[in-house]
Protein backbone atom coordinates (compact mmCIF):
# COMPACT_ATOMS: atom_id res chain seq x y z
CA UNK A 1 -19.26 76.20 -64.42
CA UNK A 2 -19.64 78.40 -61.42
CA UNK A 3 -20.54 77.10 -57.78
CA UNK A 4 -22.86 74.35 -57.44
CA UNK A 5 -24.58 72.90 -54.65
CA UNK A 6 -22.42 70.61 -52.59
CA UNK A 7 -23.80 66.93 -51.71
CA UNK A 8 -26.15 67.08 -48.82
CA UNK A 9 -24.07 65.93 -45.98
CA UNK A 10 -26.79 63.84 -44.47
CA UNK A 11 -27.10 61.54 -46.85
CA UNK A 12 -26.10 58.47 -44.75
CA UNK A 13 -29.04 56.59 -44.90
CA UNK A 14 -30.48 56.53 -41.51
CA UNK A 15 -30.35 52.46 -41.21
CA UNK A 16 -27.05 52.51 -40.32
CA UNK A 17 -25.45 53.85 -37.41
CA UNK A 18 -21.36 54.77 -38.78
CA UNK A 19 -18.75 54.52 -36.31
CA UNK A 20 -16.81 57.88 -35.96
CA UNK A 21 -14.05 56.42 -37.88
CA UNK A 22 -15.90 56.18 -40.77
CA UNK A 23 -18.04 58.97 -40.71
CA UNK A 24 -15.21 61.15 -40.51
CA UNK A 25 -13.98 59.38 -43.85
CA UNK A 26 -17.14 60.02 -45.48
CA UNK A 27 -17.08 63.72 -44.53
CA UNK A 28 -13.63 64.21 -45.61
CA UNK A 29 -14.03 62.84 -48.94
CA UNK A 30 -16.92 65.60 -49.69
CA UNK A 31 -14.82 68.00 -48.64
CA UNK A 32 -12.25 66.95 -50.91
CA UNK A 33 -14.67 66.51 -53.37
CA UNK A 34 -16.09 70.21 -53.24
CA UNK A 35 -12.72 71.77 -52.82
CA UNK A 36 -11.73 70.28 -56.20
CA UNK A 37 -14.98 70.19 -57.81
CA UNK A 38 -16.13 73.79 -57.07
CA UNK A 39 -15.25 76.93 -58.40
CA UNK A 40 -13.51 78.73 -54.96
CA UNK A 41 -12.37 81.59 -57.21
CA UNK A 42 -8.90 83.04 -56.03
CA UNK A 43 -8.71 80.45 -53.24
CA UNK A 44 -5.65 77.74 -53.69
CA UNK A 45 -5.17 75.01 -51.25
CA UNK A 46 -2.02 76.97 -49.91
CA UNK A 47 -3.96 80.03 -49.21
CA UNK A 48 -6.67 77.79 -47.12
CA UNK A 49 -4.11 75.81 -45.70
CA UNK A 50 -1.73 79.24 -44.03
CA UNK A 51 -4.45 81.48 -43.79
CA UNK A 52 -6.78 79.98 -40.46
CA UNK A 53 -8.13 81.26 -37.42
CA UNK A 54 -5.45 78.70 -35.80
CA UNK A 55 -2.52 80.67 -37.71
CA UNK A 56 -3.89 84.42 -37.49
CA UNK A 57 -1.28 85.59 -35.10
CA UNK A 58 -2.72 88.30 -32.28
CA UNK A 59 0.00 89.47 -30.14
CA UNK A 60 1.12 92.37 -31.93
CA UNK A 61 1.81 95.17 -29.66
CA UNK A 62 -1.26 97.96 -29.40
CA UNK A 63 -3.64 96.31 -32.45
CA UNK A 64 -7.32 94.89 -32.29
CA UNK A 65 -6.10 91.65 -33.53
CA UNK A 66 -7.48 89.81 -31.20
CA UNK A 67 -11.23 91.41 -32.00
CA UNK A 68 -10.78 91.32 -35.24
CA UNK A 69 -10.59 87.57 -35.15
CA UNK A 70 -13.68 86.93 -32.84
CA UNK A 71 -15.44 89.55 -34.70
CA UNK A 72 -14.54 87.10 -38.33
CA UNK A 73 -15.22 84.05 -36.28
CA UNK A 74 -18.83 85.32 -34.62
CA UNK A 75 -19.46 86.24 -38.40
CA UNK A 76 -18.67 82.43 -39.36
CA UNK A 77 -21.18 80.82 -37.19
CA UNK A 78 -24.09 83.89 -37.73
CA UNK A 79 -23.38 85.46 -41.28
CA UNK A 80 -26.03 87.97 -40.89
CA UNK A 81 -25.25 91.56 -43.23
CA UNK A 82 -21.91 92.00 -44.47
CA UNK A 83 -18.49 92.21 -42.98
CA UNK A 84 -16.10 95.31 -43.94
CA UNK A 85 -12.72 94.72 -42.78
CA UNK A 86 -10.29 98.43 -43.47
CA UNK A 87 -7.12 98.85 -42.97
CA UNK A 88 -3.28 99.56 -44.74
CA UNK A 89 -1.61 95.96 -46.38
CA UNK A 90 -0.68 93.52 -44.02
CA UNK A 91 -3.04 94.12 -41.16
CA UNK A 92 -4.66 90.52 -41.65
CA UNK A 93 -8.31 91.66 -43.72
CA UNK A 94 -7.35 88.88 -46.38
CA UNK A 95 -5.89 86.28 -44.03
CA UNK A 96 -9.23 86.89 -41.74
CA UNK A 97 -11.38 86.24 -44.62
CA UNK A 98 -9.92 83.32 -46.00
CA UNK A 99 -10.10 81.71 -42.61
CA UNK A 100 -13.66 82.55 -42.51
CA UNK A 101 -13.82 80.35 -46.29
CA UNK A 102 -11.72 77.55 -44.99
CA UNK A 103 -14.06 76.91 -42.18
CA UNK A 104 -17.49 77.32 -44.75
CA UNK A 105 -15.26 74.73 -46.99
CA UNK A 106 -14.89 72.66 -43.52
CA UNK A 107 -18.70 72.89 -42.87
CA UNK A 108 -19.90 72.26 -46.65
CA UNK A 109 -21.29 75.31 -47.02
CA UNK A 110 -20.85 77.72 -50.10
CA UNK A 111 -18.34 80.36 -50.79
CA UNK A 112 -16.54 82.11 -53.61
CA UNK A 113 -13.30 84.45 -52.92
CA UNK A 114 -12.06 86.75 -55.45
CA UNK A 115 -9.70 89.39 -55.70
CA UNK A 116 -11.04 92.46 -57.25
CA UNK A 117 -8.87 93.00 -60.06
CA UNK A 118 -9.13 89.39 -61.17
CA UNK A 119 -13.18 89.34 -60.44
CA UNK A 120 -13.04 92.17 -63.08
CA UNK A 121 -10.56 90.52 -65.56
CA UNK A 122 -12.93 87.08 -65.57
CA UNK A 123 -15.53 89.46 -66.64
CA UNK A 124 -14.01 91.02 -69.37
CA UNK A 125 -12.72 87.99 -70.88
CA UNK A 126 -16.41 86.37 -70.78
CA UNK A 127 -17.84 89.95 -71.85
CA UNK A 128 -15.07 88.97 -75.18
CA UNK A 129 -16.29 85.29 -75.57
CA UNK A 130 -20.45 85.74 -77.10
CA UNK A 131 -21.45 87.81 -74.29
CA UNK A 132 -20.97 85.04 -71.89
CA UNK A 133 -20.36 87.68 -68.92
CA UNK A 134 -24.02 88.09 -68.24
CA UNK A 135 -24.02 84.41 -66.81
CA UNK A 136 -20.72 85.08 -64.28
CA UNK A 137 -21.89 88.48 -63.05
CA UNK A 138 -25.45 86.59 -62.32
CA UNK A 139 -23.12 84.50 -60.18
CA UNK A 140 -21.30 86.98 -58.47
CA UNK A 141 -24.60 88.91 -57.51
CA UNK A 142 -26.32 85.63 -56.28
CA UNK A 143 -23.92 83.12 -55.13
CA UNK A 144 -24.60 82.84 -51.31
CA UNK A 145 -21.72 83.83 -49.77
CA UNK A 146 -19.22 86.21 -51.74
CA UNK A 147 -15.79 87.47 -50.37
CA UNK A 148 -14.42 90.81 -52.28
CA UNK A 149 -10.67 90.98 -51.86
CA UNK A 150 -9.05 94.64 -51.67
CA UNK A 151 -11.91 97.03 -53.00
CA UNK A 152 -10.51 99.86 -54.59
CA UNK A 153 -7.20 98.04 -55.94
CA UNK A 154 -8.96 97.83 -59.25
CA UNK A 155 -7.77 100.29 -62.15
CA UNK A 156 -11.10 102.52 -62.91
CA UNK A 157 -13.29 102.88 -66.03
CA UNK A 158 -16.85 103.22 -66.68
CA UNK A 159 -17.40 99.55 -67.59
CA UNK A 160 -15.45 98.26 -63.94
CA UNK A 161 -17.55 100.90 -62.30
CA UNK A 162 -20.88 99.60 -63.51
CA UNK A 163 -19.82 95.67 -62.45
CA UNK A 164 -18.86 96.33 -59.28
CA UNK A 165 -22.45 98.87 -58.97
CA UNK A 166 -24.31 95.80 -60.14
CA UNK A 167 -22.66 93.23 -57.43
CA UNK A 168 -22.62 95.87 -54.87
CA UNK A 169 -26.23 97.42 -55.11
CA UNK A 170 -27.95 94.14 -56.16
CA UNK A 171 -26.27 91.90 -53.06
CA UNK A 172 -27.20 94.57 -50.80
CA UNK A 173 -30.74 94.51 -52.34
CA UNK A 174 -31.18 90.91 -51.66
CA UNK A 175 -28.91 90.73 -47.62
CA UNK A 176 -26.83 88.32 -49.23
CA UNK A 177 -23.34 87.59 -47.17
CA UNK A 178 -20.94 89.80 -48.38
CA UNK A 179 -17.21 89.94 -47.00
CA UNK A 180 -15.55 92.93 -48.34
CA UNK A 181 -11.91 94.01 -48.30
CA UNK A 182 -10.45 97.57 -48.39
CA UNK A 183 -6.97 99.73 -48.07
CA UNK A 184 -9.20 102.67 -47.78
CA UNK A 185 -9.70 103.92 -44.26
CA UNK A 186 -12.41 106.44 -45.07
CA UNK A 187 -15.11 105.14 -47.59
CA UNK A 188 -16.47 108.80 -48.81
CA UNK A 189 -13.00 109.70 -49.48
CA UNK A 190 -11.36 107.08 -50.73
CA UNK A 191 -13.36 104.61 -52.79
CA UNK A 192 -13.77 106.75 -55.11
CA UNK A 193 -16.39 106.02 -58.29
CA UNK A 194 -17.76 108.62 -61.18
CA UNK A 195 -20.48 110.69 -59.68
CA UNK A 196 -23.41 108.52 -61.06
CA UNK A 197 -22.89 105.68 -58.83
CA UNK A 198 -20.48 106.66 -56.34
CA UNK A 199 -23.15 108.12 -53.84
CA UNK A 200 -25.05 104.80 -53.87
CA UNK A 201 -21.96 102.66 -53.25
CA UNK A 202 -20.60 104.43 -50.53
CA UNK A 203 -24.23 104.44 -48.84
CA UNK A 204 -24.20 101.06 -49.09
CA UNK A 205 -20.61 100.34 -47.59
CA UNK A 206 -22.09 102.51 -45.03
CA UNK A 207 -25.59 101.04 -44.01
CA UNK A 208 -24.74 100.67 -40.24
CA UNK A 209 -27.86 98.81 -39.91
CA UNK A 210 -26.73 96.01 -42.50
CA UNK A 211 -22.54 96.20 -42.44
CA UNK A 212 -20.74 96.03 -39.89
CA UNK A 213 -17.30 97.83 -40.43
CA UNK A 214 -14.11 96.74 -38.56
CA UNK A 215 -10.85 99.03 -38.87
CA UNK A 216 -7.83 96.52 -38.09
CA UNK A 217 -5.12 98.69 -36.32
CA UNK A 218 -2.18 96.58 -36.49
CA UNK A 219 1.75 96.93 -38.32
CA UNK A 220 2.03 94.99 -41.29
CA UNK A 221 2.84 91.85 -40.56
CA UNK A 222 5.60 91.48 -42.82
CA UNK A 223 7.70 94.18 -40.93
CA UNK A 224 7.11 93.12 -37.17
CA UNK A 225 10.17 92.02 -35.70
C-alpha cells in the first residue's frame, strides 16, 4: 500500500468548541498516525527530525543559503510548478527538501520522498513479483506531491531510463508538485539519457515557465570549519 488520504483534519464535530489543549492532542495524534501509517518512502523519523527549516544552518561564508531556504519555504506554503535545487554534495538540496516534507507531514498534507536509486530498485523488485510495478509507477506519476532525491545518481540502462521518462514527462504533463534533486550543475550536459528521451527530459527540467531552478552555492557542509 502506497499513500493514502490522511483523515480530514476537520472532523471535530462542530458542536463542540475544544480547548487548545486538546485540540492540539487531537492533531498530534493524526500526525502520528499518518507518519506511521503512510508510505513516506525514504523518509525516517531521524531524517524529519535533523533535517528542518529550524536546523538548516545559513551563515556560511559567500553562499545563497539563506535564499535557498526562503525560496524552499515560499515553495511550502504555494507549491505551484516544480522546485530544482543543483548543486555539488553537501550544499543542503536534500536537507531543504526534507524540511519542506516535515512541514507537509506537520500540515497533513501528502508527500512521498525517495532517493533515486532506491525509487528504481522498488520498481524492479515489483516489475519481478507478477508485474506488480505497473501499480507503484502509477503512484509515483500521480501521488500529489513527489520529492526526487539526487537525479542522475542512478546507474543507467534502458529500462531506468524509460521509468524515470514516464514519472518525469507524465508529472510534468499533469503540473503536479515535483521537488527534484541534482549534483549536476548543467542539465544538457550532465543528466545525461540515450538519445530517444534525453531531449524531452532535459526540456522539461528546463521549462522556465513551470520549474523554477535554484543553484545552491555553498561548501559542503561536512568540511566547514
Amino acid at each position: 500500500m502506497y499513500w493514502v488520504a490522511p483523515a480530514n483534519q476537520e472532523t471535530i464535530s462542530a458542536n463542540y468548541i475544544l480547548c487548545e489543549c486538546v485540540k492540539d492532542k487531537v492533531i498530534s495524534r493524526q500526525k502520528e498516525s499518518m507518519t506511521s501509517s503512510q508510505d513516506l518512502g525514504d523518509l525516517t523519523p531521524s531524517m524529519l527530525k535533523k533535517m528542518t527549516f529550524g536546523t538548516f544552518k545559513t551563515n556560511q561564508q559567500d553562499s545563497n543559503l539563506s535564499e535557498a531556504l526562503e525560496i524552499s519555504k515560499a515553495y511550502f506554503e504555494n507549491p505551484d510548478g516544480w522546485l530544482l535545487f543543483t548543486g555539488p554534495t553537501g550544499v543542503g538540496k536534500t536537507h531543504l527538501s526534507v524540511a519542506i516534507a516535515e512541514k507537509r507531514i506537520k500540515s497533513l498534507k501528502p508527500v512521498y520522498f525517495g532517493f533515486i536509486p532506491n525509487i528504481l530498485e522498488k520498481l524492479r523488485n515489483f516489475n519481478n513479483r507478477d508485474n506488480q510495478t505497473e501499480g507503484y509507477l502509477a503512484f509515483l506519476i500521480e501521488c500529489p506531491f513527489l520529492i526526487i532525491d539526487d537525479l542522475g545518481s542512478q546507474v543507467n540502462s534502458n529500462w531506468a531510463e524509460e521509468k524515470i521518462y514516464q514519472i518525469i514527462v507524465n508529472r510534468h504533463n499533469n503540473g503536479l508538485p515535483t521537488i527534484i534533486t541534482t549534483r549536476a550543475s548543467n542539465i544538457s550536459e550532465q543528466l545525461v539519457f540515450n538519445p530517444q528521451i534525453s531531449e524531452a527530459i532535459q526540456s522539461r527540467l528546463q521549462d522556465t515557465k513551470m520549474v523554477n531552478e535554484f543553484a545552491i552555492v555553498s561548501q559542503d557542509y561536512r568540511n566547514r570549519s
